[in-house]
Protein backbone atom coordinates (compact mmCIF):
# COMPACT_ATOMS: atom_id res chain seq x y z
CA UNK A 1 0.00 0.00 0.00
CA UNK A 2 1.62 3.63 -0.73
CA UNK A 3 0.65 6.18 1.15
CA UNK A 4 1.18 9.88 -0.38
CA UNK A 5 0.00 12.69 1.84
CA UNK A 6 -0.52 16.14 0.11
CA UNK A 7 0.64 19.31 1.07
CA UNK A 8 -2.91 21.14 0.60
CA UNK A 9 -4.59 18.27 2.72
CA UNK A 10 -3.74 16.27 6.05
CA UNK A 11 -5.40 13.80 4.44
CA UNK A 12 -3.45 10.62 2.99
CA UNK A 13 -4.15 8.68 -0.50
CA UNK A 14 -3.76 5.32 -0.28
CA UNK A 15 -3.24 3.19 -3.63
CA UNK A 16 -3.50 -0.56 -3.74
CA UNK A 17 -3.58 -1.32 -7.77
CA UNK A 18 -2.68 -4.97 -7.33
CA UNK A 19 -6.05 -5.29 -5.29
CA UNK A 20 -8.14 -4.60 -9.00
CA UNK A 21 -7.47 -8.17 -10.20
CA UNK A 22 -9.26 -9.25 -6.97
CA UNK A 23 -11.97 -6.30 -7.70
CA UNK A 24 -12.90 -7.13 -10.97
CA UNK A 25 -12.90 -10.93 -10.73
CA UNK A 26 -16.01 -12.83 -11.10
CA UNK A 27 -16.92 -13.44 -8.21
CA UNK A 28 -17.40 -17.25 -6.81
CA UNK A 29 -21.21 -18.01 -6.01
CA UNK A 30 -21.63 -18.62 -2.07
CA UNK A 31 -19.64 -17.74 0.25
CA UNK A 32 -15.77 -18.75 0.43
CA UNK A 33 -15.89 -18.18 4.50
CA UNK A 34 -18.68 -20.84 4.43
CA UNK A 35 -17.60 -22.79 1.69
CA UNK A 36 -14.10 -23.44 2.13
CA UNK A 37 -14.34 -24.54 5.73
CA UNK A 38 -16.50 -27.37 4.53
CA UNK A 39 -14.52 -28.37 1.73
CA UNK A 40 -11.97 -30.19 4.62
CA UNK A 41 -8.75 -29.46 2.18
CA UNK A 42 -7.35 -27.32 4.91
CA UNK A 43 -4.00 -27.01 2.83
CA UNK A 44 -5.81 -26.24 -0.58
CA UNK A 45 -7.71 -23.59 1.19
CA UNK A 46 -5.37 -22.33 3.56
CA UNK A 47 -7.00 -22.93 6.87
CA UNK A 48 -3.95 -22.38 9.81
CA UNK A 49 -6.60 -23.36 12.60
CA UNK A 50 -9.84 -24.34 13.72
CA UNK A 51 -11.31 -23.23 16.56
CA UNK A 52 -15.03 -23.92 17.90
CA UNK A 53 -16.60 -21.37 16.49
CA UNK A 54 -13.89 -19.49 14.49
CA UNK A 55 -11.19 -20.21 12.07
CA UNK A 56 -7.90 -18.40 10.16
CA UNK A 57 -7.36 -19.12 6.83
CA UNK A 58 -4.57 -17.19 4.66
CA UNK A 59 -6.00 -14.30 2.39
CA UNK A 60 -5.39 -15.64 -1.18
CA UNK A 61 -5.06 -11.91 -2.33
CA UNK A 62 -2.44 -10.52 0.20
CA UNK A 63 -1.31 -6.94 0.84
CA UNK A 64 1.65 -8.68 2.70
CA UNK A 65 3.40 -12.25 3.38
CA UNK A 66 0.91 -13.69 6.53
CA UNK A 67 -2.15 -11.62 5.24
CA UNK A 68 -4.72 -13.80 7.56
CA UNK A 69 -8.48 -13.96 7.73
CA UNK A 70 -9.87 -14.65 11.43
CA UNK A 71 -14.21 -15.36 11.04
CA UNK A 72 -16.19 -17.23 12.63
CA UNK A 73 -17.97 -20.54 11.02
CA UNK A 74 -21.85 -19.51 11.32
CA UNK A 75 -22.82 -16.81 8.78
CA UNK A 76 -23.15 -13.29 9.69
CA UNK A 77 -22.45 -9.77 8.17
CA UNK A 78 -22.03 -8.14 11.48
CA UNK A 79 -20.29 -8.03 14.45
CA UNK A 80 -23.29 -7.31 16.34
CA UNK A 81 -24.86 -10.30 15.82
CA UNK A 82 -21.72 -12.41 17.07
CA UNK A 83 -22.38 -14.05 19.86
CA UNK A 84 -20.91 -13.49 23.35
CA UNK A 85 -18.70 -16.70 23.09
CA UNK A 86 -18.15 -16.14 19.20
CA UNK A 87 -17.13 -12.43 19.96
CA UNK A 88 -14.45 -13.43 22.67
CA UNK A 89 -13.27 -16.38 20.47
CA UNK A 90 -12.76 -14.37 17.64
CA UNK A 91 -10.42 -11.90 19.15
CA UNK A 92 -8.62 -14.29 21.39
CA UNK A 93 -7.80 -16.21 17.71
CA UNK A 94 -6.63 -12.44 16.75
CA UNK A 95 -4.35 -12.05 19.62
CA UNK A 96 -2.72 -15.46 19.43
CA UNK A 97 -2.62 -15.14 15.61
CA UNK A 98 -0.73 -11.51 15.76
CA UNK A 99 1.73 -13.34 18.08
CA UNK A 100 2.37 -16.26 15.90
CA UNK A 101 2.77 -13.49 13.08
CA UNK A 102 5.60 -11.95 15.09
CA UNK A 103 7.67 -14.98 15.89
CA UNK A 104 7.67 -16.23 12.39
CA UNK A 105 7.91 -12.94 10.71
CA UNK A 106 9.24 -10.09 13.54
CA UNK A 107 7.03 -7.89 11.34
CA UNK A 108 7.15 -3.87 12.70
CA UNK A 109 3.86 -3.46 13.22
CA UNK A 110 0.23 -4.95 12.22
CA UNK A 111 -3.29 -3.66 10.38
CA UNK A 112 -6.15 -4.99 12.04
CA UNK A 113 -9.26 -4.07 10.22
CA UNK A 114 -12.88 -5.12 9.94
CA UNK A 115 -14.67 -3.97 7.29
CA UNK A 116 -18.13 -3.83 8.03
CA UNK A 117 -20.93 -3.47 4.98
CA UNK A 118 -19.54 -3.18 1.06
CA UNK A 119 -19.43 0.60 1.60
CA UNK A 120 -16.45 0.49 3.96
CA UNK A 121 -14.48 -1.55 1.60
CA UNK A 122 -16.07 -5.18 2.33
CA UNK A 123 -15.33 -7.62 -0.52
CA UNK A 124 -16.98 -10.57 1.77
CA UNK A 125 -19.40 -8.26 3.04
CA UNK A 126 -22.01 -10.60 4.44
CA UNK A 127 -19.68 -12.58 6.23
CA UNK A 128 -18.12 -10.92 9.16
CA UNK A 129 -13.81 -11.72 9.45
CA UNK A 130 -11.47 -9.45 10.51
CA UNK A 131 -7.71 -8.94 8.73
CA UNK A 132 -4.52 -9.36 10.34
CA UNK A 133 -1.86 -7.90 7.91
CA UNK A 134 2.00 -7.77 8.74
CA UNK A 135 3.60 -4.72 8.04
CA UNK A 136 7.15 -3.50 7.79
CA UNK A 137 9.10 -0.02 7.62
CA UNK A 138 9.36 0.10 3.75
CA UNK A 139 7.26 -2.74 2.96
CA UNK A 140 5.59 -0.04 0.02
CA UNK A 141 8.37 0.19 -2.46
CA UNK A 142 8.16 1.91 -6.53
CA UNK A 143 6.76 -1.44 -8.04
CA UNK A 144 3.14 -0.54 -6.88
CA UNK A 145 2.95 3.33 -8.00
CA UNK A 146 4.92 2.74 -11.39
CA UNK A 147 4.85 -1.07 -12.54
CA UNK A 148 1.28 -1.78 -11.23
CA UNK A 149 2.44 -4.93 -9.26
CA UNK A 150 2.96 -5.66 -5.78
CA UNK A 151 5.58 -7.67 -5.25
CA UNK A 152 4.86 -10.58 -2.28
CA UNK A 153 8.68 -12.35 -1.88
CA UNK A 154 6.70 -15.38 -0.61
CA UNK A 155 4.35 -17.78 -2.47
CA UNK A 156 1.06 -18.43 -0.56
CA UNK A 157 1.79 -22.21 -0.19
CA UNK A 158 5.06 -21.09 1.83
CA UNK A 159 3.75 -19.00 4.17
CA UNK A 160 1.25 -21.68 4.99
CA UNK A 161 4.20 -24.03 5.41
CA UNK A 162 5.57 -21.90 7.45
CA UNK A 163 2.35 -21.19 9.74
CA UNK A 164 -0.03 -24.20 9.91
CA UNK A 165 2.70 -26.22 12.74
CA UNK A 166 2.54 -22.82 14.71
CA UNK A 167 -0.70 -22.85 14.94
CA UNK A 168 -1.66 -26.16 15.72
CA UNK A 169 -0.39 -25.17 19.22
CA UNK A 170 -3.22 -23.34 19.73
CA UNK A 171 -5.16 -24.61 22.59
């Protein structure tokens, strides 16, 4: 993501142009947060862990190596509706993943985001998850703003490789 703050505004532009393949793709019919849990191909799909009532799966269109996914199994587009023990589940998974992400990685810092409803940016927007994205001083580079590309220096399959044993001391 580059970031380019002008001098007539405090406000900062934010460019992702890699993220329009993912934009303009057809998109799959269902829901992949349903779907793919059900599939039991936790490799194939990228699922690090299972808890009871939430799971983390890999983001197949990363910003960064260790992009995760944290939702939670039943269907719903908002947080509200989570319940109690779905809510604290969720965010315990979030904690423990963010510390898995910084052995394996020593990233510099994290975005945590939920993006609630298609207006706020939503591409899953009737399934609730919330993104866990490692981030690093100069992980934003020229390859975005004048190739068009994002360049990830880890294939999707390795960072799973790298991940899934971590995880599976989850308790």
């Amino acid at each position: 993501v580059i970031g380019i703050r002008h001098k007539e505004s405090k406000m900062e532009h934010i460019w992702a142009p890699w993220r329009l393949e993912f934009i303009q793709m057809e998109k799959p019919k269902g829901c992949i947060l349903c779907d793919k849990p059900k599939e039991n191909n936790d490799t194939r799909n990228y699922i690090l862990y299972r808890g009871e009532k939430n799971f983390v799966m890999l983001n197949a269109y990363p910003y960064n190596p260790g992009h995760l996914m944290v939702a939670p199994y039943r269907h719903t587009a908002s947080i509200e509706d989570l319940t109690d023990d779905e809510l604290r589940e969720h965010f315990e998974i979030v904690r423990r993943s963010t510390r898995i992400l910084r052995e394996v990685y020593d990233p510099g810092g994290f975005n945590l985001g939920l993006n609630l409803g298609k207006v706020a940016g939503a591409g899953l927007a009737d399934h609730v998850h919330t993104h866990i994205v490692p981030r690093w001083q100069g992980d934003s580079n020229f390859m975005p703003v004048i190739a068009e590309a994002k360049v990830l220096p880890e294939a999707l399959l390795e960072t799973y490789k790298k991940l899934v044993s971590k995880f599976q001391t989850i308790t």
